[in-house]
Protein backbone atom coordinates (compact mmCIF):
# COMPACT_ATOMS: atom_id res chain seq x y z
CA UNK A 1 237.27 277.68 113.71
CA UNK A 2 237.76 279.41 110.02
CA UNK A 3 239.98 281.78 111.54
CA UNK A 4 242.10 279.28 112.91
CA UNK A 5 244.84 281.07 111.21
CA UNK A 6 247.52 283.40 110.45
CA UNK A 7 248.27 285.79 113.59
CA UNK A 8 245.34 283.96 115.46
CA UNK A 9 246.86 280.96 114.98
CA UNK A 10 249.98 282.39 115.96
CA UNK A 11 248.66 283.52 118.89
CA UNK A 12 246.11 280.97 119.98
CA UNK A 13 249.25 278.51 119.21
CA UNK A 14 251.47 280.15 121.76
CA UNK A 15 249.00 279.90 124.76
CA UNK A 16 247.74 276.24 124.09
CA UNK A 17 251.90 275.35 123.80
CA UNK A 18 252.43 276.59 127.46
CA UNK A 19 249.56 275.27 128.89
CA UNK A 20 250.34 271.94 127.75
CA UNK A 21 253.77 272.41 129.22
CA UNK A 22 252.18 272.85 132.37
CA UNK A 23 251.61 269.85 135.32
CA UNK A 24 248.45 269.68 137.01
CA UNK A 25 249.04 269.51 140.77
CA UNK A 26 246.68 266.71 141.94
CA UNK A 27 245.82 267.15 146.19
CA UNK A 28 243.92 266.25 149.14
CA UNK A 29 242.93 269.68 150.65
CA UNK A 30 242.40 269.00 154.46
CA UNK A 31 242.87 272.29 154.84
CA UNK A 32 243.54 276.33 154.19
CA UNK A 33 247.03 276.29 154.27
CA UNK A 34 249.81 275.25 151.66
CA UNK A 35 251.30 272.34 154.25
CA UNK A 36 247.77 270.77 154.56
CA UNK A 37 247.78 270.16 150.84
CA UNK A 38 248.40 266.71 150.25
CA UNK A 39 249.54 265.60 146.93
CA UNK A 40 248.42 262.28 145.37
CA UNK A 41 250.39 259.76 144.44
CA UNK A 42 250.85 259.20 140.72
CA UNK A 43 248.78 255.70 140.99
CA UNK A 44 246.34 257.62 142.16
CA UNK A 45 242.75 256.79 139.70
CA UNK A 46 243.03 260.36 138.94
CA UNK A 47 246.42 261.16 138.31
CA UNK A 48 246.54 257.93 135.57
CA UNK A 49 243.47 259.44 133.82
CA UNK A 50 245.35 262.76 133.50
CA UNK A 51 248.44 261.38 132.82
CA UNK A 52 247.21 259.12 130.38
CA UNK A 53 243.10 260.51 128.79
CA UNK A 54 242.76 257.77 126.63
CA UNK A 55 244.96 255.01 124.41
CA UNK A 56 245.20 257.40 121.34
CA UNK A 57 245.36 260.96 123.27
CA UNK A 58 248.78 262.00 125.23
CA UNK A 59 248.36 263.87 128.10
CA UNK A 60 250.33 267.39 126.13
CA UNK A 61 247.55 267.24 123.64
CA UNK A 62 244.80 266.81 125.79
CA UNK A 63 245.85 270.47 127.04
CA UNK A 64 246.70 271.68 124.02
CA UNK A 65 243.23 270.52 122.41
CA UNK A 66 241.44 271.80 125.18
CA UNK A 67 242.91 275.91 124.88
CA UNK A 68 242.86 275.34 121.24
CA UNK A 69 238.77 275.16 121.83
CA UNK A 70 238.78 277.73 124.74
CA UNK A 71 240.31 280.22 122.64
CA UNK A 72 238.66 279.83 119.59
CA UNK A 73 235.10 279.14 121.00
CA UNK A 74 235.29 280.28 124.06
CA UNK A 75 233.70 275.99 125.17
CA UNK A 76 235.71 272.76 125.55
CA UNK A 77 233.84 269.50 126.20
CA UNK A 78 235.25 266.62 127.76
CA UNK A 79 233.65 263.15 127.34
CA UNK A 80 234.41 261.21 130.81
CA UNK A 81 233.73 257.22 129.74
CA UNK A 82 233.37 255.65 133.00
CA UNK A 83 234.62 252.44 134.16
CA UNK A 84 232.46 249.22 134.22
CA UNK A 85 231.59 249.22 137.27
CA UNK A 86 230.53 253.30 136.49
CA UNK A 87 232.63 254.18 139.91
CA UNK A 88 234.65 256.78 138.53
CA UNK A 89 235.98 257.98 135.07
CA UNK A 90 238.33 256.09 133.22
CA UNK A 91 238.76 257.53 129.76
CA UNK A 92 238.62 261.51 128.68
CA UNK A 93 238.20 262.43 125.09
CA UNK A 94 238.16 265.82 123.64
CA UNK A 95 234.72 266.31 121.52
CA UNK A 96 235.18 269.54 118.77
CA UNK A 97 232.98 271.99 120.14
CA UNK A 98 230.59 272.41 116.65
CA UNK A 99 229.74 269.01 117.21
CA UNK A 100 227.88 269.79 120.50
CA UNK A 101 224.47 271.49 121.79
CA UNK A 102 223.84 272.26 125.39
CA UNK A 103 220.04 271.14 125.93
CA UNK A 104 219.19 273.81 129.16
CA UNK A 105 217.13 272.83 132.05
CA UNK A 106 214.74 274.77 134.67
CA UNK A 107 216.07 273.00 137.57
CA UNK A 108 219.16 271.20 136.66
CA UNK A 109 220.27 273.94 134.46
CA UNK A 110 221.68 271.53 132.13
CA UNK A 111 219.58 268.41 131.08
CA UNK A 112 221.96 267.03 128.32
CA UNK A 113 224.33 267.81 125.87
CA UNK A 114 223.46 266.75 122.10
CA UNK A 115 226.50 265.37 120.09
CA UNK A 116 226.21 265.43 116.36
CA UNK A 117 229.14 264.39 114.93
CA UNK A 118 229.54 264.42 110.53
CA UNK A 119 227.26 262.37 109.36
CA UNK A 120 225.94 260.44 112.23
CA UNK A 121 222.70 261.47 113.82
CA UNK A 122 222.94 263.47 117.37
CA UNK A 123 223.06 261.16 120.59
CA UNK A 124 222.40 262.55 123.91
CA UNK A 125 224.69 262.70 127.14
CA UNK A 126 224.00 263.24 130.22
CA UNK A 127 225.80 266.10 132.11
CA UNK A 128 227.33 263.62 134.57
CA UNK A 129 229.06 262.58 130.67
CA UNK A 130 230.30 265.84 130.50
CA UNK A 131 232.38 268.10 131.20
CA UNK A 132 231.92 271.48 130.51
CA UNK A 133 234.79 274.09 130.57
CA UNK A 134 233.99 277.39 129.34
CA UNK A 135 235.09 281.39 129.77
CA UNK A 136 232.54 283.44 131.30
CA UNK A 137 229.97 284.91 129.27
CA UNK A 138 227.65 287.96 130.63
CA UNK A 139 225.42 287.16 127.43
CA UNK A 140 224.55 283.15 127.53
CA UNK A 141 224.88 281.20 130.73
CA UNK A 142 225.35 277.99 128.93
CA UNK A 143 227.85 278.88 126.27
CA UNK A 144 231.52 280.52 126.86
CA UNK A 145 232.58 283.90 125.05
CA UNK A 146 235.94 283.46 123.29
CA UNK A 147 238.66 286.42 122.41
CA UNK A 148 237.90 285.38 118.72
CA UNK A 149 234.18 286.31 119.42
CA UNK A 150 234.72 289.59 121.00
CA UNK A 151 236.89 290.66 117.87
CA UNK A 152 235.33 289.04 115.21
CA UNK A 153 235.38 292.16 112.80
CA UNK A 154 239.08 293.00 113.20
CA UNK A 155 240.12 288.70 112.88
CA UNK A 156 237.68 289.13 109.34
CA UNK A 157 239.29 292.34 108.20
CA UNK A 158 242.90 290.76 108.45
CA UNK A 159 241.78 287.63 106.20
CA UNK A 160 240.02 289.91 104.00
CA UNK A 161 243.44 291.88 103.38
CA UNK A 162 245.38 288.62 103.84
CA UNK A 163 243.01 287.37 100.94
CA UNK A 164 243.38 290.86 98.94
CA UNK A 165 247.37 290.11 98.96
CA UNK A 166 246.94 286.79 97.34
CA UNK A 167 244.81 287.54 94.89
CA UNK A 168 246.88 289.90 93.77
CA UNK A 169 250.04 287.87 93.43
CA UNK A 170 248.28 284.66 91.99
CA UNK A 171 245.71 286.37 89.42
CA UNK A 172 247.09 289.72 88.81
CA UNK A 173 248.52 290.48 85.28
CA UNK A 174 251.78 292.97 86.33
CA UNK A 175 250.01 294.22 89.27
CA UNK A 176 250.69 297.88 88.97
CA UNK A 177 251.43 298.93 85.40
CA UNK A 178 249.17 301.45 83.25
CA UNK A 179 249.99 301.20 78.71
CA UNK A 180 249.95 304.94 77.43
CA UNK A 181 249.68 305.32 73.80
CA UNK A 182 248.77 309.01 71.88
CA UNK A 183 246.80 306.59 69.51
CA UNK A 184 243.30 305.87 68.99
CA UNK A 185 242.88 301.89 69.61
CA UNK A 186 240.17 300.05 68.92
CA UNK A 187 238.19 297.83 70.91
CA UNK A 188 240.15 294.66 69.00
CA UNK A 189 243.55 296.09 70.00
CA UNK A 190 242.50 296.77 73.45
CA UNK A 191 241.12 292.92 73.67
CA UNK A 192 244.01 291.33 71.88
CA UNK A 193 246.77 293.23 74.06
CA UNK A 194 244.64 292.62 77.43
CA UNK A 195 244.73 288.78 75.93
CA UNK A 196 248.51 289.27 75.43
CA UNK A 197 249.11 290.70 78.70
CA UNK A 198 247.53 287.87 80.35
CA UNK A 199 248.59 284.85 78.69
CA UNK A 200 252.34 286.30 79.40
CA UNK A 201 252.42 287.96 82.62
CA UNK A 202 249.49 286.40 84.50
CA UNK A 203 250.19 284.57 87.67
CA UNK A 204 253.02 284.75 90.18
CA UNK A 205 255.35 282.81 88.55
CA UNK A 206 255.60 285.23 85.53
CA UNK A 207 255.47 288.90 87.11
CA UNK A 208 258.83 289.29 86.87
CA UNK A 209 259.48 288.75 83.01
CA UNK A 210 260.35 291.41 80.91
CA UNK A 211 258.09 293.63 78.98
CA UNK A 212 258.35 293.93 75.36
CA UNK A 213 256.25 296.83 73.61
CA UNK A 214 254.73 297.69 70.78
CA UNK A 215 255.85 300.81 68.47
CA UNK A 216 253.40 303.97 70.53
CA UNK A 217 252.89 302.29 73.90
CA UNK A 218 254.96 303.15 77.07
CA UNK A 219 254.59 301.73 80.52
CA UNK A 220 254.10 303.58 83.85
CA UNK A 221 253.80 302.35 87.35
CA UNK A 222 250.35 302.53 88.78
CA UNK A 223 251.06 304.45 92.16
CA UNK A 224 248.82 304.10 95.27
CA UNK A 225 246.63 306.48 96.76
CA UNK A 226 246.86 306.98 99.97
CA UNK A 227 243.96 305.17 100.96
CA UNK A 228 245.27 302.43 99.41
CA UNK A 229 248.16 302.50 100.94
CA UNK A 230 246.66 302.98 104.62
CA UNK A 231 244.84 299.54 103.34
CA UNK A 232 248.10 297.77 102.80
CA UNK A 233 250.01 299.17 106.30
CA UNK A 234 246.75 298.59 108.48
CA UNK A 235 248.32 294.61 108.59
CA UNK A 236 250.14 295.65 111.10
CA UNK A 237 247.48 297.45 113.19
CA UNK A 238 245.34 294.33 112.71
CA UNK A 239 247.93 292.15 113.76
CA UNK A 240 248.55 294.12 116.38
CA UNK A 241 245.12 294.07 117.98
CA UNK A 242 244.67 290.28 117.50
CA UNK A 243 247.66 289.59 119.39
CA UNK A 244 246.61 292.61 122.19
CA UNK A 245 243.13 290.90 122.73
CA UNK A 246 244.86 287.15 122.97
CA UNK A 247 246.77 288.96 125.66
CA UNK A 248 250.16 287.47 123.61
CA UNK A 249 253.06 289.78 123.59
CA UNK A 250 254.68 289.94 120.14
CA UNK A 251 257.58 288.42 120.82
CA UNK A 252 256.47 285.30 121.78
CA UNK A 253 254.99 285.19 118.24
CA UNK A 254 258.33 285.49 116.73
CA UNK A 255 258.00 289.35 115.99
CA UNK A 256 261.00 290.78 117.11
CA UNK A 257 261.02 294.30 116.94
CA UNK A 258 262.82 297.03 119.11
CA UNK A 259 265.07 294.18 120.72
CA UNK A 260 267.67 296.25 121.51
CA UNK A 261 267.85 294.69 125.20
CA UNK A 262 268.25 291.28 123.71
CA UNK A 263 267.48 289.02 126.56
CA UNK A 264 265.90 291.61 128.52
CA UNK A 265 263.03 292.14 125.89
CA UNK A 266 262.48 288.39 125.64
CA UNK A 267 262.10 287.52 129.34
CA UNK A 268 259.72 290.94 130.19
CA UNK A 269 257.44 289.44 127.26
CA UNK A 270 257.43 286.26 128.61
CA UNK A 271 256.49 287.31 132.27
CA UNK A 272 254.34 289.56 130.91
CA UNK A 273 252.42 286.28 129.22
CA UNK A 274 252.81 283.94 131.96
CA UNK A 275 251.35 285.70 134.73
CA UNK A 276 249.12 287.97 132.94
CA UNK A 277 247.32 285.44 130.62
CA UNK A 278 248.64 281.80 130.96
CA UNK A 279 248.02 281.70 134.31
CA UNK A 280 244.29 282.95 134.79
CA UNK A 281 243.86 280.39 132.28
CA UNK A 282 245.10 277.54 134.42
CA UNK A 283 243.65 278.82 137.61
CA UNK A 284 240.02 278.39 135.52
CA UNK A 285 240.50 274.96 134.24
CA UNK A 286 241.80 273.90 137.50
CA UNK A 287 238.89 275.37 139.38
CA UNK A 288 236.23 273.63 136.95
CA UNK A 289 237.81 270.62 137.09
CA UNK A 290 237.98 270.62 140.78
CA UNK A 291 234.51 271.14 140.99
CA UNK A 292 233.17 268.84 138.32
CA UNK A 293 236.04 265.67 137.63
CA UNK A 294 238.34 266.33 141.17
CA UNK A 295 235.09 265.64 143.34
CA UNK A 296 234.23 262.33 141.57
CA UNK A 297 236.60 261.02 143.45
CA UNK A 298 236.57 262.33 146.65
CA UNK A 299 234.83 265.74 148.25
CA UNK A 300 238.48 267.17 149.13
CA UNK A 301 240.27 266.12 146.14
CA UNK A 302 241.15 269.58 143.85
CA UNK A 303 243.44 270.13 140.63
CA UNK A 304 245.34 272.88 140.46
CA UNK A 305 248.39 274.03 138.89
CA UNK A 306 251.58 275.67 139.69
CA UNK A 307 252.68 279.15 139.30
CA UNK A 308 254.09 279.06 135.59
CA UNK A 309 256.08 282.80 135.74
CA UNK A 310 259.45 282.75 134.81
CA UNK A 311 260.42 284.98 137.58
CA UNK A 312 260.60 283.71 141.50
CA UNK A 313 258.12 284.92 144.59
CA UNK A 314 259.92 287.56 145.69
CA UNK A 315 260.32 288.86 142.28
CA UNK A 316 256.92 288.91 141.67
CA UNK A 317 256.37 290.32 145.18
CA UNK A 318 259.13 292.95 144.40
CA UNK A 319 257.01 294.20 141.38
């Protein structure tokens, strides 16, 4: 979750945004075809619990939360507090993922999940407390594998460079300036105009005052090899392939470059994201939650959601 920033933020943001914007379709399936799906009514026990999780979560950050986790873990766990009677869930709450520990089991293949929140000790649940919604992961069974995971080293390179660029704007005296003098100074004049340097110019809010000299010294830029530069333009590359392996277009980011179509540019991006990585996205969550909250309350009764492309049937079909 340290990375929870900059273009992954950016990028993370953007999916979690349009999920949230998205309705779950609530059903009876008596059936293969689209006619024998039978929607619920909204006082339906399960379409209240979605539309309203709990008294203090609404039903846009529930969703958001829930990607937010996905994305950044790859694991989202949803407390399900039951009613009295214990019939049927009443309450969902969103638990951060750090907090929680997935105790395995030979024959149940889960036997609890251990929450430690902050300071408090770690309580058990059992899986029927839980629900588990994760991204596939060919290297642990149990946990999920998130984007962030699978590009860990370029997400750390960007916040090293991000990091690089503020250090040298807050504690850099004139970043790029070499004195010349064709005198011999001594190690007390060096000190004393490092000192002076320092005290005067250090700091972003001084870089741009002006530069009085001493009789002997000149100033010169201090130009950039080109492995440093490389270092400075690789922001882009890095930005780049966080956004490629979030499967985000850069224009739904807010980068708008080479948008000489206008319109054109914006709506291809935004198909692009819809159907090629908001929607896989949905058709997971709706899936799990079929299987492990829809069937609490009946064996036919599935969440799924809509189609959330921009473009119609037949344009899709066209394609």
């Amino acid at each position: 979750l340290r990375n929870y920033q900059s273009w992954v933020y950016a990028a993370v943001n953007a999916i979690a945004q349009e999920v949230a914007r998205q309705r779950p379709f609530v059903y009876r399936n008596t059936g293969q075809a689209e006619h024998e799906q039978v929607p619920l009514p909204h006082t339906h026990p399960l379409c209240r619990l979605l539309d309203g999780p709990n008294p203090w979560l609404t039903p846009w950050e529930l969703w958001y939360l829930t990607v937010v986790y996905l994305e950044l873990t790859g694991n989202c766990f949803w407390y399900v507090g039951a009613t009295e009677n214990g019939a049927t869930p009443a309450e969902v709450w969103v638990i951060p993922t750090p907090w929680v520990k997935v105790v395995p089991d030979r024959t149940h293949f889960v036997k609890a999940y251990e929450v430690a929140a902050p300071g408090v000790a770690a309580e058990a649940f059992g899986p029927d407390e839980i629900i588990h919604l994760k991204y596939p992961n060919p290297l642990d069974p149990h946990y999920g594998l998130s984007p962030l995971q699978a590009n860990a080293l370029t997400v750390d390179a960007h916040q090293e460079l991000l990091r690089s660029r503020h250090q040298t704007f807050v504690a850099g005296s004139r970043p790029g300036v070499v004195l010349q003098t064709d005198q011999t100074l001594t190690d007390q004049t060096v000190q004393r105009l490092e000192e002076k340097l320092e005290a005067k110019f250090a700091g972003r809010q001084n870089w741009h005052r002006p530069m009085v000299l001493e009789q002997g010294l000149k100033a010169s830029p201090w130009t950039l090899t080109p492995a440093e530069m490389d270092f400075l333009n690789s922001a882009r590359m890095t930005r780049d392939e966080i956004l490629a392996v979030f499967r985000v277009p850069p224009p739904i980011t807010g980068v708008m470059e080479n948008v000489g179509l206008g319109g054109e540019i914006w709506f291809g991006a935004r198909a692009m994201f819809c159907e090629g990585t908001v929607q896989p996205k949905l058709d997971l969550i709706g899936q799990a939650l079929t299987r492990d909250l829809g069937r609490r309350f009946g064996p036919d009764v599935a969440v799924a959601f809509p189609e959330c492309s921009p473009r119609n049937a037949a344009e899709r079909r066209k394609d």
